[in-house]
Protein backbone atom coordinates (compact mmCIF):
# COMPACT_ATOMS: atom_id res chain seq x y z
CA UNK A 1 -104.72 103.55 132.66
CA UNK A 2 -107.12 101.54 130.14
CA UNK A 3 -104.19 99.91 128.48
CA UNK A 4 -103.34 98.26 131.80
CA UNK A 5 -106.69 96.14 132.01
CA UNK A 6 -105.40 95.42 128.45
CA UNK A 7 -102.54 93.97 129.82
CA UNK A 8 -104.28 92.14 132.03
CA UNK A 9 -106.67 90.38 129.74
CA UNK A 10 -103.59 89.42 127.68
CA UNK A 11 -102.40 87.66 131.17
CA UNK A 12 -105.79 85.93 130.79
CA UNK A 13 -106.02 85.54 127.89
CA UNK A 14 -101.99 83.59 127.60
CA UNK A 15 -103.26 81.76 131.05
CA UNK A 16 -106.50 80.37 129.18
CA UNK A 17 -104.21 78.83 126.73
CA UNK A 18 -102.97 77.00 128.87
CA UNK A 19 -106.11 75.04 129.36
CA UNK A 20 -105.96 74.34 132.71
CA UNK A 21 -108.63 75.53 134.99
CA UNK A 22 -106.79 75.72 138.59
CA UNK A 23 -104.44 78.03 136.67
CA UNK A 24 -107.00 80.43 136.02
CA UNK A 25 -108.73 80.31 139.73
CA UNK A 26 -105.33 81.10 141.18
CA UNK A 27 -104.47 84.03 138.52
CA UNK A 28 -108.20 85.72 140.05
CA UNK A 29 -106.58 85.62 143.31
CA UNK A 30 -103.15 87.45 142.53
CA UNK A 31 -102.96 90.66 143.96
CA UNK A 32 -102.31 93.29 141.20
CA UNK A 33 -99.74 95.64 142.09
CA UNK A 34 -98.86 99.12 140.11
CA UNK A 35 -97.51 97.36 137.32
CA UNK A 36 -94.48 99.87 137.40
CA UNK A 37 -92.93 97.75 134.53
CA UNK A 38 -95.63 98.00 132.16
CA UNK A 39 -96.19 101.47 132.85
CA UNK A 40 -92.81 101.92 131.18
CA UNK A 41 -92.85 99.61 128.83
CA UNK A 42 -95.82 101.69 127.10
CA UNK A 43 -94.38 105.13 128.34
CA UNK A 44 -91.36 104.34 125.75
CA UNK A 45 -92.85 101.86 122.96
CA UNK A 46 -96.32 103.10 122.69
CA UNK A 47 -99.50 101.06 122.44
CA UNK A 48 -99.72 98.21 120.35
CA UNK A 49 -100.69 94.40 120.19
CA UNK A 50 -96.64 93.95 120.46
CA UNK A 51 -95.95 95.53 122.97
CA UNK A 52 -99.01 94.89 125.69
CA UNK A 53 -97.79 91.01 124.83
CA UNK A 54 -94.69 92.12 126.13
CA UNK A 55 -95.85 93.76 129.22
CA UNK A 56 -97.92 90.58 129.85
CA UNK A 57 -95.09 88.74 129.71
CA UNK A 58 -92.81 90.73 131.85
CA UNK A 59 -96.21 90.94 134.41
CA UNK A 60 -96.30 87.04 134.47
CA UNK A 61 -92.36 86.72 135.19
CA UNK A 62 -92.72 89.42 137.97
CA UNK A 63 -95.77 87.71 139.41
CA UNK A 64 -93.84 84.16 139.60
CA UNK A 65 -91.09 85.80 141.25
CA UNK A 66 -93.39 86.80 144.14
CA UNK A 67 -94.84 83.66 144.58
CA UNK A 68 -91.41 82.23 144.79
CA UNK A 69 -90.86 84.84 147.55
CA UNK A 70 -93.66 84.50 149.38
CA UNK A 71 -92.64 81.15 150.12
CA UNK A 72 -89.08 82.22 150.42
CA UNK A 73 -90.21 84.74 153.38
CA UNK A 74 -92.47 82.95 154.58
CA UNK A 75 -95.40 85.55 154.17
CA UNK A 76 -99.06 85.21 154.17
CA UNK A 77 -99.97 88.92 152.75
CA UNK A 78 -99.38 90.36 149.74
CA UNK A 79 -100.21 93.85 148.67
CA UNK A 80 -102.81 93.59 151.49
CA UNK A 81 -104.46 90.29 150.27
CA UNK A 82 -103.65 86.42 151.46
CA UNK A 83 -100.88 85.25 149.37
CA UNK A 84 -101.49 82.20 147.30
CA UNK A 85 -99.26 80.03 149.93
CA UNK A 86 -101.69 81.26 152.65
CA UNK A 87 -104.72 80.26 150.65
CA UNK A 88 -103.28 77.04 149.78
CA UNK A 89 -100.00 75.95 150.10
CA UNK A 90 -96.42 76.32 149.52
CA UNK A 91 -96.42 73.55 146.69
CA UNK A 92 -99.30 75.36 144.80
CA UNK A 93 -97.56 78.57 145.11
CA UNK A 94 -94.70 77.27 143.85
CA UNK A 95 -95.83 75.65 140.78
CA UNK A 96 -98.26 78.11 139.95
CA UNK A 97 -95.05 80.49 140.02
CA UNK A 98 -93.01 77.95 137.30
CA UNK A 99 -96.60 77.94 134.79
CA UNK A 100 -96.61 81.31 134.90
CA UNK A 101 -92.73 81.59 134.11
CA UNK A 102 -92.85 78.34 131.85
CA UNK A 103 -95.83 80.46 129.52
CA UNK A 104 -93.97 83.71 129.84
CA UNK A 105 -91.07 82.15 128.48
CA UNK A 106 -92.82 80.00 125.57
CA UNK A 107 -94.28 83.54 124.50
CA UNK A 108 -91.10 85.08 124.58
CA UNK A 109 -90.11 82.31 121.81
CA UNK A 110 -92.74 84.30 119.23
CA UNK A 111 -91.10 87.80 119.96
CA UNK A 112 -88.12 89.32 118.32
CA UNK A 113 -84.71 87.49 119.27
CA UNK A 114 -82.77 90.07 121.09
CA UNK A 115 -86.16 90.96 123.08
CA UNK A 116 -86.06 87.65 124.29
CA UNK A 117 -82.55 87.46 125.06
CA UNK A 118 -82.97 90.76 127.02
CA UNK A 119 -85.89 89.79 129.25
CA UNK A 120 -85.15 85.65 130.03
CA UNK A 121 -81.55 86.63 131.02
CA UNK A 122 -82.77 89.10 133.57
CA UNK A 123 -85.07 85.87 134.60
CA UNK A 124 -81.60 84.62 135.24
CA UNK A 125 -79.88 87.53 136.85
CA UNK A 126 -83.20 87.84 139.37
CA UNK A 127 -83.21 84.13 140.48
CA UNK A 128 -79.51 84.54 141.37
CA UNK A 129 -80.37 87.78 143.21
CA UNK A 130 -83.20 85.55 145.37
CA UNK A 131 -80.26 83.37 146.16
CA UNK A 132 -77.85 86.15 147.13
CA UNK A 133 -80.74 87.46 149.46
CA UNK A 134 -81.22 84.27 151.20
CA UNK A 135 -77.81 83.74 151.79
CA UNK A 136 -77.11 87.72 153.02
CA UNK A 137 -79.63 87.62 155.70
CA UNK A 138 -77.13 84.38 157.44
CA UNK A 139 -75.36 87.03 158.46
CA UNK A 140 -75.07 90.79 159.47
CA UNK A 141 -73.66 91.86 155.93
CA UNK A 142 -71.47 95.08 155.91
CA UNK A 143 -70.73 95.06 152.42
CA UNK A 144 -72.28 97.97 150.24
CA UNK A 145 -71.08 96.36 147.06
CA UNK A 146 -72.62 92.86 148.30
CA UNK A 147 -76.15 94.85 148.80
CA UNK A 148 -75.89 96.42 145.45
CA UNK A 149 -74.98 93.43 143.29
CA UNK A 150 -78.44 91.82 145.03
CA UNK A 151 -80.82 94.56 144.76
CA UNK A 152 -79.32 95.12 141.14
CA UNK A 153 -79.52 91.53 140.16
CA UNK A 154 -82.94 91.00 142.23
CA UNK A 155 -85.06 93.86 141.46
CA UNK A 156 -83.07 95.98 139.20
CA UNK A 157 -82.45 93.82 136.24
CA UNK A 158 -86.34 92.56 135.25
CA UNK A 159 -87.14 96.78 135.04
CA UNK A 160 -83.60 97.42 133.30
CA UNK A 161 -84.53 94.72 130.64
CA UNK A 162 -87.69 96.09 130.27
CA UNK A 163 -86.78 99.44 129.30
CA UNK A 164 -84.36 98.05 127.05
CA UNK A 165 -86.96 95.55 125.36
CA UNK A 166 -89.21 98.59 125.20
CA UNK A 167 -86.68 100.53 123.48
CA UNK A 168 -85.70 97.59 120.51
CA UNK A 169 -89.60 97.26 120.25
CA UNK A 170 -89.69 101.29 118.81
CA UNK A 171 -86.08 101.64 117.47
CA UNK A 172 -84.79 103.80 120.03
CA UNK A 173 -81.85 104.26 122.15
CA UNK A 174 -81.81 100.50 123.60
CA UNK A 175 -78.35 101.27 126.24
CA UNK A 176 -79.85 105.04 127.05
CA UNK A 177 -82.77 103.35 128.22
CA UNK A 178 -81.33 100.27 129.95
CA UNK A 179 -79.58 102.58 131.96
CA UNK A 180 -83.05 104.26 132.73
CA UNK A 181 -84.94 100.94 133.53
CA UNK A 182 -81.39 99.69 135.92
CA UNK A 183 -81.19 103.24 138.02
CA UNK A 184 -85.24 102.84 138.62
CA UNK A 185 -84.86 99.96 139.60
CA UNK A 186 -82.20 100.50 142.26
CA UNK A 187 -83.75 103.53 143.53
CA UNK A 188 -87.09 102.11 143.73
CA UNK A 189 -85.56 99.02 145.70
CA UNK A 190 -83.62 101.16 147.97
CA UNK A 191 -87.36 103.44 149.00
CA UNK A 192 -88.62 100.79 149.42
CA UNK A 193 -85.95 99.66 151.96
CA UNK A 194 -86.07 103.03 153.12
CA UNK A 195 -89.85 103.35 153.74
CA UNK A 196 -89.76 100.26 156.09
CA UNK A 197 -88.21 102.10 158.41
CA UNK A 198 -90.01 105.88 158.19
CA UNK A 199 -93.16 104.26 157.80
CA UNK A 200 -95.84 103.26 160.33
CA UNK A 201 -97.43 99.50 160.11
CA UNK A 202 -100.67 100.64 159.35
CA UNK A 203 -99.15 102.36 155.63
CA UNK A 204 -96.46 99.96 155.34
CA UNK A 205 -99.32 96.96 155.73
CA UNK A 206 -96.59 94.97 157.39
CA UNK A 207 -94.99 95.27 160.76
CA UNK A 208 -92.97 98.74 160.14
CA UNK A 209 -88.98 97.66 160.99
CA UNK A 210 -89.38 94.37 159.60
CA UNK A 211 -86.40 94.07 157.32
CA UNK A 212 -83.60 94.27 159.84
CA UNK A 213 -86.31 91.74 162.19
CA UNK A 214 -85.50 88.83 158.88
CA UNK A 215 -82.42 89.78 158.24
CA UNK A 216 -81.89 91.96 155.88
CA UNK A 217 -79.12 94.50 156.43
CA UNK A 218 -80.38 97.35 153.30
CA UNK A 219 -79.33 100.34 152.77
CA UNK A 220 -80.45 103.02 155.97
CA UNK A 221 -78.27 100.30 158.33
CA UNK A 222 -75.03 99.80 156.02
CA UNK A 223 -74.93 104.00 156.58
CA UNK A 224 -75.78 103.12 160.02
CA UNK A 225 -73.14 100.53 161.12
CA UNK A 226 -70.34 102.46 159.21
CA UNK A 227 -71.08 105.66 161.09
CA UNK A 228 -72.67 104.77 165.09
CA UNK A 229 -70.68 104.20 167.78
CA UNK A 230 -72.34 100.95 169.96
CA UNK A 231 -71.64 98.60 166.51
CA UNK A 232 -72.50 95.37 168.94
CA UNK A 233 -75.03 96.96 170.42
CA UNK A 234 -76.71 97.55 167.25
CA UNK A 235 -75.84 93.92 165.77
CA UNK A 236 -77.24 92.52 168.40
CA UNK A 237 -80.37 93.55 167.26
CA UNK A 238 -80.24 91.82 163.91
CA UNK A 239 -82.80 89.55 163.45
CA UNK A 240 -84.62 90.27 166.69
CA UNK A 241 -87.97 91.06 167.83
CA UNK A 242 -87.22 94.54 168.66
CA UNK A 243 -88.90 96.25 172.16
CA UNK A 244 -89.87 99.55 171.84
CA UNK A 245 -87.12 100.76 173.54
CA UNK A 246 -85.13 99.11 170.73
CA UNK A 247 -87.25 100.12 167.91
CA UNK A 248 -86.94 103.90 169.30
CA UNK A 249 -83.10 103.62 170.06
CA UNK A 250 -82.56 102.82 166.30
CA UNK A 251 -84.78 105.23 164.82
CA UNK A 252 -82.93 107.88 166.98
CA UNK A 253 -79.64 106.25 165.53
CA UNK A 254 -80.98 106.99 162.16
CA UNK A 255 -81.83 110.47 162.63
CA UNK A 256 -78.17 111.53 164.44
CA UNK A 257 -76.48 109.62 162.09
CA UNK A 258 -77.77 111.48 158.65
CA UNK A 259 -78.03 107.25 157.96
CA UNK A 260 -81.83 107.63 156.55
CA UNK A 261 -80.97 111.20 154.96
CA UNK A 262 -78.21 110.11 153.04
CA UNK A 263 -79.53 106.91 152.28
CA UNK A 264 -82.69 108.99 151.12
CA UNK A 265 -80.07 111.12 148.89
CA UNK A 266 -78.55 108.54 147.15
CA UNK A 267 -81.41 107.16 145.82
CA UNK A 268 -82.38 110.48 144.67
CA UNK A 269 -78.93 110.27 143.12
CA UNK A 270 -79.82 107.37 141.30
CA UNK A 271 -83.13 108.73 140.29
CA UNK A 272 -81.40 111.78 138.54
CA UNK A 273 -78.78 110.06 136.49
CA UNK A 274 -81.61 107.74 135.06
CA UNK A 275 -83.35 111.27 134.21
CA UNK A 276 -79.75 112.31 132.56
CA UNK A 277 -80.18 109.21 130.72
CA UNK A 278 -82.93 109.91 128.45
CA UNK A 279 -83.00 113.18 128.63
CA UNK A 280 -82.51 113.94 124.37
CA UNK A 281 -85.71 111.61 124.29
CA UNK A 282 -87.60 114.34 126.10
CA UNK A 283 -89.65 111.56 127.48
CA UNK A 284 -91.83 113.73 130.10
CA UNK A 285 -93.78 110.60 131.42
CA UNK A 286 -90.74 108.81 132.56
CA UNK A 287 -89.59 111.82 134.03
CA UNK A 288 -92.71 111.95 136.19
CA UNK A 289 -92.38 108.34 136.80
CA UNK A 290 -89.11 108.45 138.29
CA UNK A 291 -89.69 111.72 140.42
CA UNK A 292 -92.71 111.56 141.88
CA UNK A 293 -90.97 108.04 143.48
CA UNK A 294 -87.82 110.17 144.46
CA UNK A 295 -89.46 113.51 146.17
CA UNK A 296 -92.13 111.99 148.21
CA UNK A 297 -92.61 111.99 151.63
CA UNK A 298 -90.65 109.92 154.21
């Protein structure tokens, strides 16, 4: 898409403002990811000078968030490329992550009132949804409500806001598309949890089985631990290096279960009802957005 390397020299272009050289070495060495948000950001308000500033600034919140979670996790790849805290250091990528949300937010301050409203309190939603994470992988969490408040809050609220900016940007439907941007969001962050498991390393570009290994209890092992029989057995492979023994005793758990089919299910669930949403908009792209995530290969 040519209006995405638009977006990007808007990044540039807000970073070179800043006037600060080191700031614009460390933005070259971001990995770009699929930019889902601005993708939808121009799939409901067009193309215009207003609204690539907004998916710049939406791209620059996103991309402090990650460095914040790199150092969070710990990890020294992202999307395939050494993270920032691998090519430097934790302090860089942490204060390169507060310029980047520091600008985002001073740009915000030009941009109509209730757009700004819309996206910095999802900034505020998705730093309480890092803190939820942290604290849910200190224990084997059980709770499906618990897991949904994070990924909502986490993940869920930055693409929810963005729809909804997107829509009070071209007049439109602002709570038919909020709903849109929040049931993306869940289903995408629930794939996602889901393809760590069905996935091999080598696709995944991370060890494949690495969420439960840190921590994190998502959605395929909530269906799990409600429905297998050997509960300690599998909690006492939370946060473990798993043999392959273990790794194939849990995938087997999965499969007799229905754990990874239903969990598969209800994000397609999700995925529909954010198609229900906007469906008087007849809004093809977003359709195709949402279901070539949903009916892919697992």
């Amino acid at each position: 898409m040519e209006e995405l390397s638009q977006v990007k020299d808007q990044i540039k272009e807000f970073v070179e403002d800043i006037n600060d050289p080191k700031s614009l070495e460390l933005l070259d060495l971001l990995a770009t990811g699929k930019m889902l948000r601005s993708k939808l950001i121009l799939k409901i308000a067009g193309i215009s000078q207003q609204s690539i500033e907004l998916c710049a600034v939406v791209e620059m919140i996103h991309a402090a968030s990650l460095l914040h979670d790199d150092v969070i996790d710990e990890a020294y790849t992202r999307r395939g490329k050494p993270s920032i805290n691998a090519l430097f250091d934790n302090k860089t990528s942490i204060m390169f992550g507060d310029i980047l949300y520091s600008k985002a937010f001073t740009q915000l301050t030009f941009m109509d009132k209730e757009i700004a409203y819309t996206i910095s309190n999802a900034v505020t939603l998705l730093s309480v949804g890092e803190m939820l994470d942290v604290d849910l992988t200190k224990d084997f969490n059980i709770s499906y409500d618990k897991y949904l408040d994070m990924i909502y809050k986490k993940t869920a609220s930055l693409i929810e806001a963005s729809a909804a900016s997107a829509a009070i940007l071209a007049n439109k439907d602002k709570d038919a598309f909020a709903l849109y941007g929040k049931n993306l969001g869940l289903a995408f962050q629930m794939i996602d949890d889901i393809l760590d498991i069905t996935q091999d390393s080598s696709t995944l570009g991370k060890p494949a089985l690495l969420d439960f290994v840190e921590g994190k209890v998502t959605i395929p092992y909530l269906f799990l631990y409600q429905r297998v029989e050997n509960k300690e057995y599998l909690k006492s492979l939370y946060k473990k290096e798993l043999s392959a023994k273990e790794a194939t005793w849990l995938k087997e758990q999965f499969k007799s279960t229905n754990s990874l089919e239903d969990s598969i299910k209800l994000a397609q669930d999700l995925g529909n009802i954010a198609i229900k949403s906007i469906v008087n908009y007849n809004n093809q792209d977003l359709v195709y957005i949402m279901e070539s995530m949903i009916n892919r290969e697992f």
